[in-house]
Protein backbone atom coordinates (compact mmCIF):
# COMPACT_ATOMS: atom_id res chain seq x y z
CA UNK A 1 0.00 0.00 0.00
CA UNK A 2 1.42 3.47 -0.84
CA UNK A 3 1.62 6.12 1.70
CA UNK A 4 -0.30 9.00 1.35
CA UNK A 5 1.55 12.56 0.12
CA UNK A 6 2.95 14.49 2.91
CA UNK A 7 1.06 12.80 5.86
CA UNK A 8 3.73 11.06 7.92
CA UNK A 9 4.19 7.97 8.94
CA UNK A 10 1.10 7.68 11.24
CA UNK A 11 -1.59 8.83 8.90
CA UNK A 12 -4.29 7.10 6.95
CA UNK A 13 -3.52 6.13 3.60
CA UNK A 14 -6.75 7.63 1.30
CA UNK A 15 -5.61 8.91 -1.57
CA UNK A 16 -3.02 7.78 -4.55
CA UNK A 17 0.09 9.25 -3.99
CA UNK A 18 0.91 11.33 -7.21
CA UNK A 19 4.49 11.23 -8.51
CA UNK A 20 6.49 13.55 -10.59
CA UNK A 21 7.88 13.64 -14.23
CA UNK A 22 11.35 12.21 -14.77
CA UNK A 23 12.30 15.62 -15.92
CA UNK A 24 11.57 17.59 -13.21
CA UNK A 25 13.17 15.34 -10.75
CA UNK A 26 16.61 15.19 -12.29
CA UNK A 27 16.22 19.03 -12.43
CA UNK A 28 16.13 18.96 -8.50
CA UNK A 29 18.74 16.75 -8.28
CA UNK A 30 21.09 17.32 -10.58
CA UNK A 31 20.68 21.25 -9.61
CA UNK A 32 22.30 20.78 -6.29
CA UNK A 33 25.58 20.62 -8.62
CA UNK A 34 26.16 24.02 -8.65
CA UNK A 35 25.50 25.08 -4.71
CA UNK A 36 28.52 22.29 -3.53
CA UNK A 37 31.15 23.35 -6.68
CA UNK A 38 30.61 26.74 -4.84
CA UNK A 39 31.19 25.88 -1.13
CA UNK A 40 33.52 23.30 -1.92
CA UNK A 41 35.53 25.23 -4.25
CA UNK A 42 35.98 27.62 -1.78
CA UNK A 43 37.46 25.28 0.47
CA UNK A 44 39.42 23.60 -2.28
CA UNK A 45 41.12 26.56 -3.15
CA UNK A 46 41.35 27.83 0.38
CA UNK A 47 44.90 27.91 0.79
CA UNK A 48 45.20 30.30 -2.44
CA UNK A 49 42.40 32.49 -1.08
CA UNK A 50 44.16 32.68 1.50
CA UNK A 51 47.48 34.35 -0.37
CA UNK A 52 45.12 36.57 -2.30
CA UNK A 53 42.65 37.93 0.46
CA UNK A 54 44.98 37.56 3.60
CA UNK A 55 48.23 37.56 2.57
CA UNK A 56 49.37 34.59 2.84
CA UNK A 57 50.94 35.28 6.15
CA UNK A 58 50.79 32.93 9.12
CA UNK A 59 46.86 32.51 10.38
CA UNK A 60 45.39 33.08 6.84
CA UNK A 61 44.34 30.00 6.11
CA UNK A 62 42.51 29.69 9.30
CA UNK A 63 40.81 33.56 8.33
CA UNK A 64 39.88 31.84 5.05
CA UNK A 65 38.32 28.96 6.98
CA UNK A 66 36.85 31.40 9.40
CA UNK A 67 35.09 33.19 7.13
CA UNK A 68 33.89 29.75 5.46
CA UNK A 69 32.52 29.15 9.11
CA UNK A 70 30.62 32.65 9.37
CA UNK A 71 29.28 32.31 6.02
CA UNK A 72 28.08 28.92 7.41
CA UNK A 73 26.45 30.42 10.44
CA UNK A 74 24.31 32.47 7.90
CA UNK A 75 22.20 29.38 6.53
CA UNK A 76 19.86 28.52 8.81
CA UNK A 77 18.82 32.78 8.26
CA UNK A 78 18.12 31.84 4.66
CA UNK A 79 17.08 28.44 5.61
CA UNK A 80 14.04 29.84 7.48
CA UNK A 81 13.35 32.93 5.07
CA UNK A 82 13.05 30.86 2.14
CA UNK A 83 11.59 27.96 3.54
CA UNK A 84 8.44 30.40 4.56
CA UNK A 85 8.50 31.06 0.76
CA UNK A 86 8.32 27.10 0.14
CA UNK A 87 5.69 25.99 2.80
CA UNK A 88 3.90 29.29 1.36
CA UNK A 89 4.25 29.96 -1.97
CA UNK A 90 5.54 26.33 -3.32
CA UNK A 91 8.73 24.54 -3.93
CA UNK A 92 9.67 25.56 -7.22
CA UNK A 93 9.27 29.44 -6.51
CA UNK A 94 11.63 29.23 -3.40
CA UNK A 95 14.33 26.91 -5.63
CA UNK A 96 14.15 30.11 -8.35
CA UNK A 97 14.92 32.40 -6.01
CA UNK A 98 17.83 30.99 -4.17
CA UNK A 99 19.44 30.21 -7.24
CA UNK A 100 19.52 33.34 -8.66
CA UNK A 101 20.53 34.71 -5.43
CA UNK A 102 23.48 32.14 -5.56
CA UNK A 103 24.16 32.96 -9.39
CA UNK A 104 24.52 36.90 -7.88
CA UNK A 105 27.24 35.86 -5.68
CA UNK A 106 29.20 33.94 -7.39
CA UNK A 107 29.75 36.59 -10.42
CA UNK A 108 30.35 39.16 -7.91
CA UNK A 109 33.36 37.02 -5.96
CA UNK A 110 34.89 36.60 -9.29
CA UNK A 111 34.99 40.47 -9.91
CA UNK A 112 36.29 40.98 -6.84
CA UNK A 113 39.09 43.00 -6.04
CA UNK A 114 42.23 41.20 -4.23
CA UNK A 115 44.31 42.61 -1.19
CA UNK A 116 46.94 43.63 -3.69
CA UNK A 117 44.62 46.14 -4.99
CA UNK A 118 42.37 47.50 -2.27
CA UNK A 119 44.19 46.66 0.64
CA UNK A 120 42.38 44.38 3.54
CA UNK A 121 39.44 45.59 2.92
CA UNK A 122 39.12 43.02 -0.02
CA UNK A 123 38.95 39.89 2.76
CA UNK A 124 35.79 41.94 4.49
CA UNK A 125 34.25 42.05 0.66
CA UNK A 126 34.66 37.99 0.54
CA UNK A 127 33.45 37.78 3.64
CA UNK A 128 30.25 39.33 2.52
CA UNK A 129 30.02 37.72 -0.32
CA UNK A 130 30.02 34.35 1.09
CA UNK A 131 27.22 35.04 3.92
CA UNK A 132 25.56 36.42 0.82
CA UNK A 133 25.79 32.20 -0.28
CA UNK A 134 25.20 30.96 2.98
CA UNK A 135 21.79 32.62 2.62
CA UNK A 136 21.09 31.65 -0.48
CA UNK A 137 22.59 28.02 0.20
CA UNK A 138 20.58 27.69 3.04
CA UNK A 139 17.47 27.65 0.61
CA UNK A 140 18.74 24.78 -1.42
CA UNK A 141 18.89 21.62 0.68
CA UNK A 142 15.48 22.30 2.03
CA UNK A 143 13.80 22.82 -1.13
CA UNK A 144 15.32 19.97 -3.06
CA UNK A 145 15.27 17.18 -0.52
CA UNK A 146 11.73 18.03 0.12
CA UNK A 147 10.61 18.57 -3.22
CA UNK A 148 12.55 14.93 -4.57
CA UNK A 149 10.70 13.11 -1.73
CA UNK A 150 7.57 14.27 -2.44
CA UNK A 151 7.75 13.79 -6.16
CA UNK A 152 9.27 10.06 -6.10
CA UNK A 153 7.43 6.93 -5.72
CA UNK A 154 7.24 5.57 -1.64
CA UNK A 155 9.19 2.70 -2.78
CA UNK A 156 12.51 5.03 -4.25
CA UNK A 157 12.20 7.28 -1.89
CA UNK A 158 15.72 6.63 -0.40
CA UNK A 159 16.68 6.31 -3.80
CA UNK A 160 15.38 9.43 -5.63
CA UNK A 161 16.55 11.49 -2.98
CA UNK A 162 19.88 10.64 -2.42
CA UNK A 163 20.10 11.52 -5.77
CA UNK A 164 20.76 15.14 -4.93
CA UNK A 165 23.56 14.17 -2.75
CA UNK A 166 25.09 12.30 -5.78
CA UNK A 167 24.46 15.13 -7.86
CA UNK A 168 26.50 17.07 -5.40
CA UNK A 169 29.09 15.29 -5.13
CA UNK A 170 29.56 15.39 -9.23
CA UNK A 171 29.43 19.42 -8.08
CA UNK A 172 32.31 19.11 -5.72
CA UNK A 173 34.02 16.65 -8.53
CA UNK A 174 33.98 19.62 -11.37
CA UNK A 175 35.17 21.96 -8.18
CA UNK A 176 38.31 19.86 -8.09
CA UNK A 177 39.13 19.28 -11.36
CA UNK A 178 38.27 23.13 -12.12
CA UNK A 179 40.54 24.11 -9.45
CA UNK A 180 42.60 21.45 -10.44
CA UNK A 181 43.17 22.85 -13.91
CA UNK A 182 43.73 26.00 -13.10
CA UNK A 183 46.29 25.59 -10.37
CA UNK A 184 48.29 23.05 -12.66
CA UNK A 185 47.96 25.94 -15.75
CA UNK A 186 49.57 28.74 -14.65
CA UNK A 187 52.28 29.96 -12.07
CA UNK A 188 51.79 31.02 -8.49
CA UNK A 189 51.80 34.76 -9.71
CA UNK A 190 49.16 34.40 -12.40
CA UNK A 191 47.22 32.84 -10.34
CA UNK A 192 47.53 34.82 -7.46
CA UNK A 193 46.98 37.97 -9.71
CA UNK A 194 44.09 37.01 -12.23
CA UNK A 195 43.75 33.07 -12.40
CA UNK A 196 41.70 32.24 -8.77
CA UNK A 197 39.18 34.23 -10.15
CA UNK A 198 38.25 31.81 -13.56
CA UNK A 199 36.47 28.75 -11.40
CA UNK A 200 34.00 31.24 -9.76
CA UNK A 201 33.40 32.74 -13.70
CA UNK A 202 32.51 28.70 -14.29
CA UNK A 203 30.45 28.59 -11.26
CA UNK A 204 28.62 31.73 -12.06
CA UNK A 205 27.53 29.76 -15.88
CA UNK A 206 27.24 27.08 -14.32
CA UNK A 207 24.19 28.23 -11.61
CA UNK A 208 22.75 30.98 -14.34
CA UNK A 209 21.93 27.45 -16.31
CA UNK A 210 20.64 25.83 -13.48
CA UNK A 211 18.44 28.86 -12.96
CA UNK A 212 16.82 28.02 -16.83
CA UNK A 213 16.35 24.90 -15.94
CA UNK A 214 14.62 24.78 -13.29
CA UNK A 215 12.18 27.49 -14.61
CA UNK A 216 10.83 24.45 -16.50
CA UNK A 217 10.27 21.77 -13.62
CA UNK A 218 6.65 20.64 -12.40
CA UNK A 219 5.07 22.09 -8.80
CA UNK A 220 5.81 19.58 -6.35
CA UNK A 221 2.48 17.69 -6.24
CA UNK A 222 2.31 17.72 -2.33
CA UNK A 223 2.07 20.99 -2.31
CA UNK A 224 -0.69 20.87 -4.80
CA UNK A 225 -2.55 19.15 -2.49
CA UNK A 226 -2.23 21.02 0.46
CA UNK A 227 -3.42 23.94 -1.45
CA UNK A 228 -6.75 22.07 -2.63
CA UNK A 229 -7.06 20.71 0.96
CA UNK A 230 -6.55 23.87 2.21
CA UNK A 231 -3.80 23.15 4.56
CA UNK A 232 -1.05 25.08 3.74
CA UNK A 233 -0.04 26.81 6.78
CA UNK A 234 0.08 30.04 7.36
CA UNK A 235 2.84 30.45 9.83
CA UNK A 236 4.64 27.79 8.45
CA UNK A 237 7.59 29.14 11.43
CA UNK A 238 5.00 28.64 14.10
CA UNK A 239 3.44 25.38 12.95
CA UNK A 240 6.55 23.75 12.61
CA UNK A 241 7.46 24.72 16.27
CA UNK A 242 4.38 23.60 17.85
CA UNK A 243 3.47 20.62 15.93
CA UNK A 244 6.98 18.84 15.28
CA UNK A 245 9.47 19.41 17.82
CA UNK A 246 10.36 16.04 18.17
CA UNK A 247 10.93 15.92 14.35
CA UNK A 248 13.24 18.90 14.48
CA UNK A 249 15.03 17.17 17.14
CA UNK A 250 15.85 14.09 15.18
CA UNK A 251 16.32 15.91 12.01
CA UNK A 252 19.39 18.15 14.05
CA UNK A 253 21.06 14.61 15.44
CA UNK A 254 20.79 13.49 11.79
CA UNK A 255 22.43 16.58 10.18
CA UNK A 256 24.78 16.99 12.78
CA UNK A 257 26.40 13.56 11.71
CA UNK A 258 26.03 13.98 8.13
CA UNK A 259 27.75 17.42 8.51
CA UNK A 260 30.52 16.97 10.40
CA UNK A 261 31.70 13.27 8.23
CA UNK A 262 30.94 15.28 5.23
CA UNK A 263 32.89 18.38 5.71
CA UNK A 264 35.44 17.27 7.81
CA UNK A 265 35.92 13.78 5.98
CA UNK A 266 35.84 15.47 2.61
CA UNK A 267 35.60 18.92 1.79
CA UNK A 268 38.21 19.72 5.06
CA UNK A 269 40.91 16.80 3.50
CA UNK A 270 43.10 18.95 0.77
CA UNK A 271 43.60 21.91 3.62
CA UNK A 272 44.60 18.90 5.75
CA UNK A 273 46.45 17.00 3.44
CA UNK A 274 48.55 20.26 2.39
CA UNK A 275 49.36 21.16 5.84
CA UNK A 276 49.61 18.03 7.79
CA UNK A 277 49.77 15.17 5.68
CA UNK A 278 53.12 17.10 3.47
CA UNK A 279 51.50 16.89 0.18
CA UNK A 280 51.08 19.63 -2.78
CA UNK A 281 48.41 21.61 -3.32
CA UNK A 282 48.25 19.67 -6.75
CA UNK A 283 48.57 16.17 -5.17
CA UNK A 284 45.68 17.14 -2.60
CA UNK A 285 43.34 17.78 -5.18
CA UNK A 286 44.06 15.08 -7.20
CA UNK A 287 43.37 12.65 -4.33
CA UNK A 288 40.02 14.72 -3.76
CA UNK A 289 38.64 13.75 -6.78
CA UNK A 290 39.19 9.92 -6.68
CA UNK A 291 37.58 10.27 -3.20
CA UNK A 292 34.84 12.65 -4.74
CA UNK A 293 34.36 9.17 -7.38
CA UNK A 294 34.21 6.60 -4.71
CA UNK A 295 31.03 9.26 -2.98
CA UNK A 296 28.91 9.34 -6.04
CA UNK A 297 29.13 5.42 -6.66
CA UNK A 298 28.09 4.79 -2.81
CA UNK A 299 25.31 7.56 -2.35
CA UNK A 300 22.97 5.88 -4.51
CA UNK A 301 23.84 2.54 -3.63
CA UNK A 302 23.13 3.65 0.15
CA UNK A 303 19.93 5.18 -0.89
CA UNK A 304 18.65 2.18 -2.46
CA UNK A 305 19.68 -0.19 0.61
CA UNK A 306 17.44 2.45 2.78
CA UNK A 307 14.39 1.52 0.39
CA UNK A 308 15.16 -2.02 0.58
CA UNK A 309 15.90 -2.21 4.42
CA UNK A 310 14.71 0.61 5.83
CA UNK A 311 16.16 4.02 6.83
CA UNK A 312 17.25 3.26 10.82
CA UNK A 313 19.32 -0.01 10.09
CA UNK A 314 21.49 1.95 7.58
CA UNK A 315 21.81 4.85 9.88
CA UNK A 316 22.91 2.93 12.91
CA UNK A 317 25.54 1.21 10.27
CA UNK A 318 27.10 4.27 9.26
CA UNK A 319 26.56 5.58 12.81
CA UNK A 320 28.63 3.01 14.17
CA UNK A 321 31.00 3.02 11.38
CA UNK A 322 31.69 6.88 11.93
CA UNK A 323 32.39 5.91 15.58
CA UNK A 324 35.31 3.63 14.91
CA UNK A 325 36.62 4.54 11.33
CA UNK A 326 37.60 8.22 11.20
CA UNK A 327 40.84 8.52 13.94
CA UNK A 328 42.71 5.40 11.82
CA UNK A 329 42.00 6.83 8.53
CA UNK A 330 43.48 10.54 9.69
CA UNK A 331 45.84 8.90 11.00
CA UNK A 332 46.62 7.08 8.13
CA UNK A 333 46.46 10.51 6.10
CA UNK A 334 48.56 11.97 8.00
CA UNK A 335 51.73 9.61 7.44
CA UNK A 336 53.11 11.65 4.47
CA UNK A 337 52.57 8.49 1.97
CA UNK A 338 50.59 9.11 -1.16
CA UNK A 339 48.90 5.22 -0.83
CA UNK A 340 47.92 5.45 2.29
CA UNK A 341 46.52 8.90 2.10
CA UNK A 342 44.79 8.20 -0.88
CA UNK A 343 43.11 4.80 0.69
CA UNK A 344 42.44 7.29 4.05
CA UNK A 345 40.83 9.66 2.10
CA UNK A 346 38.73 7.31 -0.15
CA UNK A 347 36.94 5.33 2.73
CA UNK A 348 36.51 8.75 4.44
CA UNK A 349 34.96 10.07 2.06
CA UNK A 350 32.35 6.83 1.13
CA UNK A 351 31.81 6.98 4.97
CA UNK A 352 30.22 10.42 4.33
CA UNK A 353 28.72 9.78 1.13
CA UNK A 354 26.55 7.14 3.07
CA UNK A 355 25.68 8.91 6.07
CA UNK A 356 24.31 11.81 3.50
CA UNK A 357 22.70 9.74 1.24
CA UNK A 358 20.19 7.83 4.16
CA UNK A 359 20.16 10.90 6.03
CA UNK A 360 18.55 13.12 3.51
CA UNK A 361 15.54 11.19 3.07
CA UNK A 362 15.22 10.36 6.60
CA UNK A 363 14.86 13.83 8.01
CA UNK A 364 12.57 15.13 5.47
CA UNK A 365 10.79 12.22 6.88
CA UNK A 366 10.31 13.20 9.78
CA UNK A 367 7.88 15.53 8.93
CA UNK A 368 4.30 15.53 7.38
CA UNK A 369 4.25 17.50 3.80
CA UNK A 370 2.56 20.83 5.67
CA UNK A 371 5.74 22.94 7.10
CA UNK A 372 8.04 20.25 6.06
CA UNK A 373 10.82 22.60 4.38
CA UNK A 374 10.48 24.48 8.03
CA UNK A 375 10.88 21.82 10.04
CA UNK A 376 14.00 21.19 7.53
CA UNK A 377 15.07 24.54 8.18
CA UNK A 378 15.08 24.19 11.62
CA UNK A 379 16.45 20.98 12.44
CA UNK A 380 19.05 20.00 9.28
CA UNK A 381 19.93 23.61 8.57
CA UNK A 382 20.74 24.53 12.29
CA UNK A 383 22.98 21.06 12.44
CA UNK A 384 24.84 22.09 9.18
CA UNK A 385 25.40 25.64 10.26
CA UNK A 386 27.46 24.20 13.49
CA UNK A 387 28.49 21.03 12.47
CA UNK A 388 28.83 21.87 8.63
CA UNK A 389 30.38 25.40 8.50
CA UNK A 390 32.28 25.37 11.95
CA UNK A 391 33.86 22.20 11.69
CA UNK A 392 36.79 22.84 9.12
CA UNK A 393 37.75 26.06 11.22
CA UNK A 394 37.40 23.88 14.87
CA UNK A 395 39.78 20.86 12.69
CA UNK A 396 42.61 22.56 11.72
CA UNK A 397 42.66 24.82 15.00
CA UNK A 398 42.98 22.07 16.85
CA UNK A 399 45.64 20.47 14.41
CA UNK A 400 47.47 23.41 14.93
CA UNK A 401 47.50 23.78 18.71
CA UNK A 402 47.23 20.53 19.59
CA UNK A 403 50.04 18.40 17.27
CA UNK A 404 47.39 15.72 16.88
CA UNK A 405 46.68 14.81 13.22
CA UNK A 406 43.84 12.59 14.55
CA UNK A 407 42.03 15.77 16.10
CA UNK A 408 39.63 15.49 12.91
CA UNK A 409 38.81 11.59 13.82
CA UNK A 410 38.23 12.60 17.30
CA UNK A 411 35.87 15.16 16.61
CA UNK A 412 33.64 13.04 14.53
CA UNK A 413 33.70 10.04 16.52
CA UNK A 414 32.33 12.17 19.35
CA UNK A 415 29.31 13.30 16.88
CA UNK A 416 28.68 9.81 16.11
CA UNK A 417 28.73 8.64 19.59
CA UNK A 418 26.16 11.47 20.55
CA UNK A 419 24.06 10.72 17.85
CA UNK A 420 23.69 7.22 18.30
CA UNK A 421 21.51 6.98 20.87
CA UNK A 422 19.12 9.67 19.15
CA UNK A 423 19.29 6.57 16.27
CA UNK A 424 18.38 4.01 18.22
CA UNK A 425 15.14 5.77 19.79
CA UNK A 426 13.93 6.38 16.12
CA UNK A 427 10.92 5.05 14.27
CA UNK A 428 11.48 3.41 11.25
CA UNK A 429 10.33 6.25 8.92
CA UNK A 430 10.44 4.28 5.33
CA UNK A 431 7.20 3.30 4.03
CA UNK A 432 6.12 -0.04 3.93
């Protein structure tokens, strides 16, 4: 029997559940491309940000990462403004406007002037900028996870909407090999002086098309029904508050292990792997894009086992897994050898891939279709903000004061032992 749209695991099932056209769903997913080229191709190239906006000088890398962090703080803002515009106004409108939003951004960090030119003031104008994304970012995740799990069949739920974490790890993939090719093409003063700034032209293409397509996609048909029910909420805020704290809860301890395995255990591994492990900028990189490979063939595979088994088994696997795993493989990273960094950073990085691919679809879950981009907002946003955005700054920080190359391993193996718990109290949210 198939669930009915946007009711929740305990409701009634009365009505056919209407799915989506193919099209429109590998809009949404294959959209999320451009916001993680951004974010991770900011972290990617932090270390020559760093030269350009900071000087170079000892602590600008961790100003670079700061600022990564602050930017990250400013999500779960545009997290809750546009998610009023989803629960409101519909999916597709909010995904328009935080797209072109991001699209903004982007062109205006490639224009921007360096510290060569303007002085320090040009590391406050990138700091700007990238709240500017975090707002716009904090839009994205919401929208698509909810609109891909209302649009797919009950039985590929896991499936359809892991998708989007696929899709954006084929985002961080042309991040690398972008940054890649431009770091390998030119010499340290070219690209200090004119070169950083070609990936964020690519990026700003890149998210203008996204904006065209999406201008084409299908309203998501839950929220079609809410609005011939008549239950669209008003205070979409308020209703998430009152009627789903528990859900918000859940959805935080979700996101809060998703975040930290994903950008500590993949987006955080070339700053760590130039600085600690004694590799190149170049060699960093290229190990962050076999590791980016290894994420997009295990997100869908992990989606599909969440359909097949159900979304809490999975979870307490990579739970459990992201307990044990993460202290060896920095460890391993950190021994200077290209094998055994690359192996580190590959299983790392499939570790993450997992935990995001279950844990999308299980926290939109935990919500009923009416506020459900709210109750996103405020449980998966708020995780990523502190888990997400903070978590590259808090890694090498305590790298550097600390000595410890397994500081990174520590700190998610902590998440994962809080979380657990959280896990192990959940309902089974999959449908049956």
């Amino acid at each position: 029997m198939k669930s009915p749209r946007g009711r929740g695991i305990d409701a009634p099932a009365h009505r056919e559940t209407p799915v989506l056209p193919p099209h429109s769903l590998a809009v949404a997913a294959f959209s999320t491309i451009v916001e993680w080229y951004d974010f991770t191709l900011y972290l990617y190239f932090a270390t020559v940000l760093a030269r350009v906006f900071y000087g170079g000088g000892r602590g600008s890398l961790l100003l670079t990462l700061g600022g990564f962090a602050i930017a990250y703080l400013m999500r779960p803002l545009g997290a809750i403004f546009f998610s009023h515009i989803g629960d409101r106004r519909g999916r597709r409108r909010m995904m328009l406007m935080s797209v072109a939003m991001m699209t903004a951004a982007m062109l205006a960090t490639a224009l921007l002037p360096t510290r060569a030119a303007v002085g320090p003031v040009a590391g406050w104008l990138l700091l700007l900028l990238r709240c500017m994304m975090g707002v716009s970012v904090g839009g994205e995740y919401t929208g698509v996870v909810a609109y891909l799990l209302e649009g797919a069949k009950p039985a590929r739920r896991g499936l359809i909407t892991s998708s989007a974490s696929a899709a954006s790890e084929v985002g961080a993939l042309f991040a690398v090999a972008v940054s890649a090719a431009t770091v390998g093409s030119m010499s340290e003063v070219d690209l200090a002086s004119w070169g950083w700034r070609i990936p964020f032209f690519v990026g700003t293409a890149l998210a203008a098309s996204v904006w065209i397509a999406r201008s084409t996609m299908h309203e998501s048909p839950e929220f079609k029904r809410q609005q011939e029910d008549g239950t669209v909420p008003d205070l979409p805020l308020r209703h998430a508050v009152t009627s789903h704290p528990k859900g918000i809860a859940r959805g935080f301890a979700i996101s809060a292990l998703g975040s930290i395995t994903y950008y500590v255990g993949i987006t955080y591994i070339p700053a760590f792997l130039t600085s600690v492990g004694k590799l190149s900028e170049r060699q960093s990189l290229s190990l962050s894009s076999v590791a980016a490979a290894a994420v997009i063939l295990v997100t869908p595979l992990t989606g599909a086992l969440s359909d097949r088994i159900g979304r809490k088994p999975v979870l307490l696997g990579v739970c459990i897994a992201s307990a044990v795993l993460p202290i060896i493989l920095f460890s391993l990273m950190a021994s200077g050898a290209h094998g055994q960094a690359l192996a580190g950073a590959v299983i790392l990085a499939a570790l993450a891939g997992a935990v995001s691919a279950v844990g999308a679809v299980a926290t939109a879950e935990q919500f009923p279709g009416e506020g459900r981009i709210t109750g996103l907002a405020l449980g998966a946003t708020m995780a990523t903000a502190i888990f997400g955005g903070l978590s590259p700054y808090a890694a090498q920080l305590l790298v550097e004061r600390t000595g410890w190359p397994t500081a990174p391993g520590i700190m998610i193996a902590l998440v994962a032992l809080a979380v657990l718990p959280v896990l192990v109290m959940m309902r089974e949210t999959a449908p049956h």
